[in-house]
N, C-alpha and C. Protein backbone atom coordinates (compact mmCIF):
# COMPACT_ATOMS: atom_id res chain seq x y z
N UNK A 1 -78.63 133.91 -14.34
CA UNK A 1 -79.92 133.49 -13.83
C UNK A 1 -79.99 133.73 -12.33
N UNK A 2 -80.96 134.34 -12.09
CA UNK A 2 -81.21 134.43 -10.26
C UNK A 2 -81.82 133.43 -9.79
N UNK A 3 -81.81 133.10 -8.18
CA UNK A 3 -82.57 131.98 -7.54
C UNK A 3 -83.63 131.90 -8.27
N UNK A 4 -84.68 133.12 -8.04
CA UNK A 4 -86.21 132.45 -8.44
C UNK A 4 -86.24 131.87 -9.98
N UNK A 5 -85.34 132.72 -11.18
CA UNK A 5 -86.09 131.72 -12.06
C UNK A 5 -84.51 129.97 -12.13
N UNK A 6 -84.20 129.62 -11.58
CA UNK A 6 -83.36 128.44 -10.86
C UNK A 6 -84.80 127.93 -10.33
N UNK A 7 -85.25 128.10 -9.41
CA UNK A 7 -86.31 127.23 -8.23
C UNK A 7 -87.15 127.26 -9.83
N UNK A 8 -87.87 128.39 -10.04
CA UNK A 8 -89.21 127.98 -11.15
C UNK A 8 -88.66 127.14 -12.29
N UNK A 9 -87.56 126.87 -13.12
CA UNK A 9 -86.83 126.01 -13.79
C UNK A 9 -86.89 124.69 -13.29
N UNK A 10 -87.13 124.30 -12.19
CA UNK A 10 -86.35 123.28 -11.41
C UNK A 10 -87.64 122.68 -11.73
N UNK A 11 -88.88 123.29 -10.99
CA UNK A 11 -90.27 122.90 -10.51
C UNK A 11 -91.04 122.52 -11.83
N UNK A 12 -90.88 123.60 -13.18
CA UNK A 12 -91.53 123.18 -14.42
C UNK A 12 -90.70 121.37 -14.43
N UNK A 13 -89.52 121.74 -14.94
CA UNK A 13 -89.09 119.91 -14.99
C UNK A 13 -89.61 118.87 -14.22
N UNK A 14 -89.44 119.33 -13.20
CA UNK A 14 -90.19 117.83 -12.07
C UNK A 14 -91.55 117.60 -12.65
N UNK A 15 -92.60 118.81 -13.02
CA UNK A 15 -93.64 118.43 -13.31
C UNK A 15 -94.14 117.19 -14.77
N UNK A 16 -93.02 117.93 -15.90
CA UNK A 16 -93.03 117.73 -16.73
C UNK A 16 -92.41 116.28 -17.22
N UNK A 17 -91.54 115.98 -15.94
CA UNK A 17 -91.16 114.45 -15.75
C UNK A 17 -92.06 113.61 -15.32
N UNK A 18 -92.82 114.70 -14.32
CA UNK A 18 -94.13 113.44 -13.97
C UNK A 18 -93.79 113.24 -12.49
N UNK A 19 -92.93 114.18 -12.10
CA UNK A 19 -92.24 114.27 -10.50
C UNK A 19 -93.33 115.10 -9.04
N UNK A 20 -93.76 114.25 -8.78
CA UNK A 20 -95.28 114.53 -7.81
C UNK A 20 -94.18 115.00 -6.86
N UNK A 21 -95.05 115.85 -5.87
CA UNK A 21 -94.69 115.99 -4.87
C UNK A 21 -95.71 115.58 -3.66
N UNK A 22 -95.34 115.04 -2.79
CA UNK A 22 -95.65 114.13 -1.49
C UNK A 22 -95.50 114.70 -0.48
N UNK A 23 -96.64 114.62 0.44
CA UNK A 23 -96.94 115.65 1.78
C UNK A 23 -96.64 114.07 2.95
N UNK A 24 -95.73 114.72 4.11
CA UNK A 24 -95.54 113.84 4.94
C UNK A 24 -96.64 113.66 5.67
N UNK A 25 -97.18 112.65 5.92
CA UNK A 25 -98.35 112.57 6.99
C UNK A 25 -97.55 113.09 8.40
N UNK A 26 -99.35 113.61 9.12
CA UNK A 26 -98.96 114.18 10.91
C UNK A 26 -98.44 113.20 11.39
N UNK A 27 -97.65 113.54 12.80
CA UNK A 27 -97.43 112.34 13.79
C UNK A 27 -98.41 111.48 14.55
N UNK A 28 -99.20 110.70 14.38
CA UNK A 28 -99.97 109.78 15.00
C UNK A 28 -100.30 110.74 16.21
N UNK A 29 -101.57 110.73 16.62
CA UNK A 29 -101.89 111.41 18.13
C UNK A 29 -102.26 109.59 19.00
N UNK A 30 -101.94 109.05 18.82
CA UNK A 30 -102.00 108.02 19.37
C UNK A 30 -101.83 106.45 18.44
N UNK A 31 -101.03 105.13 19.20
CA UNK A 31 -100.37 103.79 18.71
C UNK A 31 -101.35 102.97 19.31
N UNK A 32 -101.33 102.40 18.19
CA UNK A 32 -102.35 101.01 18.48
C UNK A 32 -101.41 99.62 18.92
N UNK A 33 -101.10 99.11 20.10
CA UNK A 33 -100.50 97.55 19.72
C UNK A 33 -101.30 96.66 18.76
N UNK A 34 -100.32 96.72 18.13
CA UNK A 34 -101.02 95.52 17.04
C UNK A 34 -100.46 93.99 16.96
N UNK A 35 -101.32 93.19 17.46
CA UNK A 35 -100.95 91.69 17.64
C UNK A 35 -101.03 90.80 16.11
N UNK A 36 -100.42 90.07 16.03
CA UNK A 36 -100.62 88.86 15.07
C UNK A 36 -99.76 89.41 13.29
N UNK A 37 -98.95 90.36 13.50
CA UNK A 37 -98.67 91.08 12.48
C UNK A 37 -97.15 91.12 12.28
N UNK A 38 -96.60 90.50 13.56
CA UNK A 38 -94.71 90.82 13.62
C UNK A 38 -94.02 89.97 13.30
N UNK A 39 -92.80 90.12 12.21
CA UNK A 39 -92.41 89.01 12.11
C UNK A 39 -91.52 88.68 12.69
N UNK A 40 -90.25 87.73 12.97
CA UNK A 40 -89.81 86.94 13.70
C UNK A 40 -88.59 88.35 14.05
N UNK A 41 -88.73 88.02 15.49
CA UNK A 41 -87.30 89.20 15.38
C UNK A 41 -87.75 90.25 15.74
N UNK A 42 -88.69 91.23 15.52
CA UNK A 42 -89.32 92.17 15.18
C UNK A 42 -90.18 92.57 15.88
N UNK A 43 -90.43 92.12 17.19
CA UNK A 43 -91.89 92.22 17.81
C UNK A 43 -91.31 93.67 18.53
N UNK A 44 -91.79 94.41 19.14
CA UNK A 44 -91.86 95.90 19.75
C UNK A 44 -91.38 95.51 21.24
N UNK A 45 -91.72 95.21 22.05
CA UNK A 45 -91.66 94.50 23.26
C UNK A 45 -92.10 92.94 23.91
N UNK A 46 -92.71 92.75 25.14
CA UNK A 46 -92.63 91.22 25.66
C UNK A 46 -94.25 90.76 24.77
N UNK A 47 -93.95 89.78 25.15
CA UNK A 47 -94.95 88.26 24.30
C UNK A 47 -96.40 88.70 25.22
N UNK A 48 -97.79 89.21 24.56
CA UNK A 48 -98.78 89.10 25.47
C UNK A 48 -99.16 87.93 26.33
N UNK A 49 -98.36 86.55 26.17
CA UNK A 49 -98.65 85.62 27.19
C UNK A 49 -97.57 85.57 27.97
N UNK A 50 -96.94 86.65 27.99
CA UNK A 50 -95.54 86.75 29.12
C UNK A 50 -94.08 85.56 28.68
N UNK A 51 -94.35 84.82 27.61
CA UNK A 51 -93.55 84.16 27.46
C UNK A 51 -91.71 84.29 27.29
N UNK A 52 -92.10 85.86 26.78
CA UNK A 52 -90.67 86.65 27.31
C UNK A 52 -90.69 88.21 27.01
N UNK A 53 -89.70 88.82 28.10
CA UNK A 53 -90.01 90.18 28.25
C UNK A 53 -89.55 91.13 27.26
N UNK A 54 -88.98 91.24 26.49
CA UNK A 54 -88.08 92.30 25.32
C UNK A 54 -88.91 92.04 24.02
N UNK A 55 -88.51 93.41 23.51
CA UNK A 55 -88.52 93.19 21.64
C UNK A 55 -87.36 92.56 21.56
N UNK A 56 -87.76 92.30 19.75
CA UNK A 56 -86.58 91.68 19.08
C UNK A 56 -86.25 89.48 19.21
N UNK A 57 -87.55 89.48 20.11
CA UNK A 57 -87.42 87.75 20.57
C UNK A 57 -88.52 87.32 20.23
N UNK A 58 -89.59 87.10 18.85
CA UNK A 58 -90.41 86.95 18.62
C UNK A 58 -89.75 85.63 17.65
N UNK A 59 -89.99 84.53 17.86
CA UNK A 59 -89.60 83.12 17.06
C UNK A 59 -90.14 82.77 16.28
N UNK A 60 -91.55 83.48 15.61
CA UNK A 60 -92.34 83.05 14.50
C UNK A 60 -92.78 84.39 13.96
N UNK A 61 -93.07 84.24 12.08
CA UNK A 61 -94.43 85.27 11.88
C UNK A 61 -95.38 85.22 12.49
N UNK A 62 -96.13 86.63 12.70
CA UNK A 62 -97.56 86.74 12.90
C UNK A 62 -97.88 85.79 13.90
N UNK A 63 -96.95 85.83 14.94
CA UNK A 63 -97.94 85.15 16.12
C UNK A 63 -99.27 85.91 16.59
N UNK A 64 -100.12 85.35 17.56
CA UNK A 64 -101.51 86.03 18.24
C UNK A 64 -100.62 86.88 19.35
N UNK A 65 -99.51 86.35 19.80
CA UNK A 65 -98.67 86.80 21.01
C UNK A 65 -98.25 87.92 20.75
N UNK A 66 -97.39 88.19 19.74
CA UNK A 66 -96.11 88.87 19.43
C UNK A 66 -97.24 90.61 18.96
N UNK A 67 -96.27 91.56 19.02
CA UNK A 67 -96.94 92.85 18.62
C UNK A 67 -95.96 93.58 18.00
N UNK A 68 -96.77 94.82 17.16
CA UNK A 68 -96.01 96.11 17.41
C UNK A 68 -96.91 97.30 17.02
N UNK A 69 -96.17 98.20 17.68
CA UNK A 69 -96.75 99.73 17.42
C UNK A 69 -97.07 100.44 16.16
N UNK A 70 -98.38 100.78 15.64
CA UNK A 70 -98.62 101.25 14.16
C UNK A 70 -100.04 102.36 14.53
N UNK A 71 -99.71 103.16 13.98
CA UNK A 71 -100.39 104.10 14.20
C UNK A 71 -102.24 103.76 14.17
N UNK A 72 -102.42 104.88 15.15
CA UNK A 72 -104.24 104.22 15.27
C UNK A 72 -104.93 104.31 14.40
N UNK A 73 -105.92 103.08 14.35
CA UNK A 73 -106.57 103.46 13.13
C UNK A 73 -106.09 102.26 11.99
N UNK A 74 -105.00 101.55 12.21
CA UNK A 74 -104.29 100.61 10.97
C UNK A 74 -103.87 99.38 11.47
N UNK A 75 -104.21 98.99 12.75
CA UNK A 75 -103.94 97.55 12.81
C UNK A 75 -104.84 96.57 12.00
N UNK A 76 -106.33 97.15 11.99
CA UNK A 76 -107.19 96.32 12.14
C UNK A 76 -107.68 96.28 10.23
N UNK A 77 -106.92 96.99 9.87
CA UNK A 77 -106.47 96.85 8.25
C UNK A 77 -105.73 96.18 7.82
N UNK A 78 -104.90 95.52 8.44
CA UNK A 78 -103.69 94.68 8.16
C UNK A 78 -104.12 93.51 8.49
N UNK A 79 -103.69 92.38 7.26
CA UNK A 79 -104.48 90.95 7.54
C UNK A 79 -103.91 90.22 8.59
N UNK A 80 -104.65 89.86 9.72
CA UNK A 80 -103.87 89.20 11.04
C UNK A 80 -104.13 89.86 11.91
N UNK A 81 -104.87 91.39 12.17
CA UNK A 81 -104.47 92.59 12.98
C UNK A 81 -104.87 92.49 13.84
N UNK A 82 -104.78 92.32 15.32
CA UNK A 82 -105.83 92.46 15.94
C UNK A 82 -105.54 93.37 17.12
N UNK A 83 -106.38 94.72 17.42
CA UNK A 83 -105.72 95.96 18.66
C UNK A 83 -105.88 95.40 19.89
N UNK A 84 -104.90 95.19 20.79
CA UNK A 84 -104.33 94.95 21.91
C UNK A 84 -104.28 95.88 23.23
N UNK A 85 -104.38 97.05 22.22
CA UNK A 85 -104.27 98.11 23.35
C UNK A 85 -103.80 99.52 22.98
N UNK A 86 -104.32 100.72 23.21
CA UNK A 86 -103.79 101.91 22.30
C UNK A 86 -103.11 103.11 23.63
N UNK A 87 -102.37 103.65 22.94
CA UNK A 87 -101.60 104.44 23.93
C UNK A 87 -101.49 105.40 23.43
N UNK A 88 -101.24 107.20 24.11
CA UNK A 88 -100.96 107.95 23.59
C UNK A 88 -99.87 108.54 22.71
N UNK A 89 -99.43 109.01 22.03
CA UNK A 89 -98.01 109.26 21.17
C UNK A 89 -97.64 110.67 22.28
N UNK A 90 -96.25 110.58 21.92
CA UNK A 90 -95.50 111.41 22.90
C UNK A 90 -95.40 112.68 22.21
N UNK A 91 -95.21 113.78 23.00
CA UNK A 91 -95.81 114.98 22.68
C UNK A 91 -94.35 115.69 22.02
């Protein structure tokens, strides 16, 4: 058997299993901070009331304080969401 009918063998089965194939979404052209959504531990960086400066020190779910980065367009889909502030994605 040669590569191509190997690859076309391969591809009938996946189908025939029911094996989709899945397209990666683009890279975000821009991050939304998203407040009220992080859970404990987990926040991206400091507390919007300055209460402390780093990720990773967020002491509750879903505070109003606490944030993190999710692509634009999807904070405000997520129950709690609220945009904070949007920034460009890095090139």
């Amino acid at each position: 058997m040669n590569k191509k009918t190997v690859t076309l063998l391969i591809g009938a089965f996946a189908l025939s299993a029911g094996i989709g194939v899945y397209a990666v979404p683009n890279q975000p052209s821009e991050w939304e901070k998203c407040a009220g959504i992080s859970k404990a531990g987990e926040n991206d960086c400091g507390a919007l009331d300055g209460s402390h400066p780093c990720g990773g020190q967020a002491k509750v779910n879903d505070s109003a304080n606490e944030w993190v980065y999710v692509p634009k367009g999807t904070c405000e889909k997520l129950t709690g969401g609220k945009v904070v502030g949007v920034k460009p994605a890095k090139k």
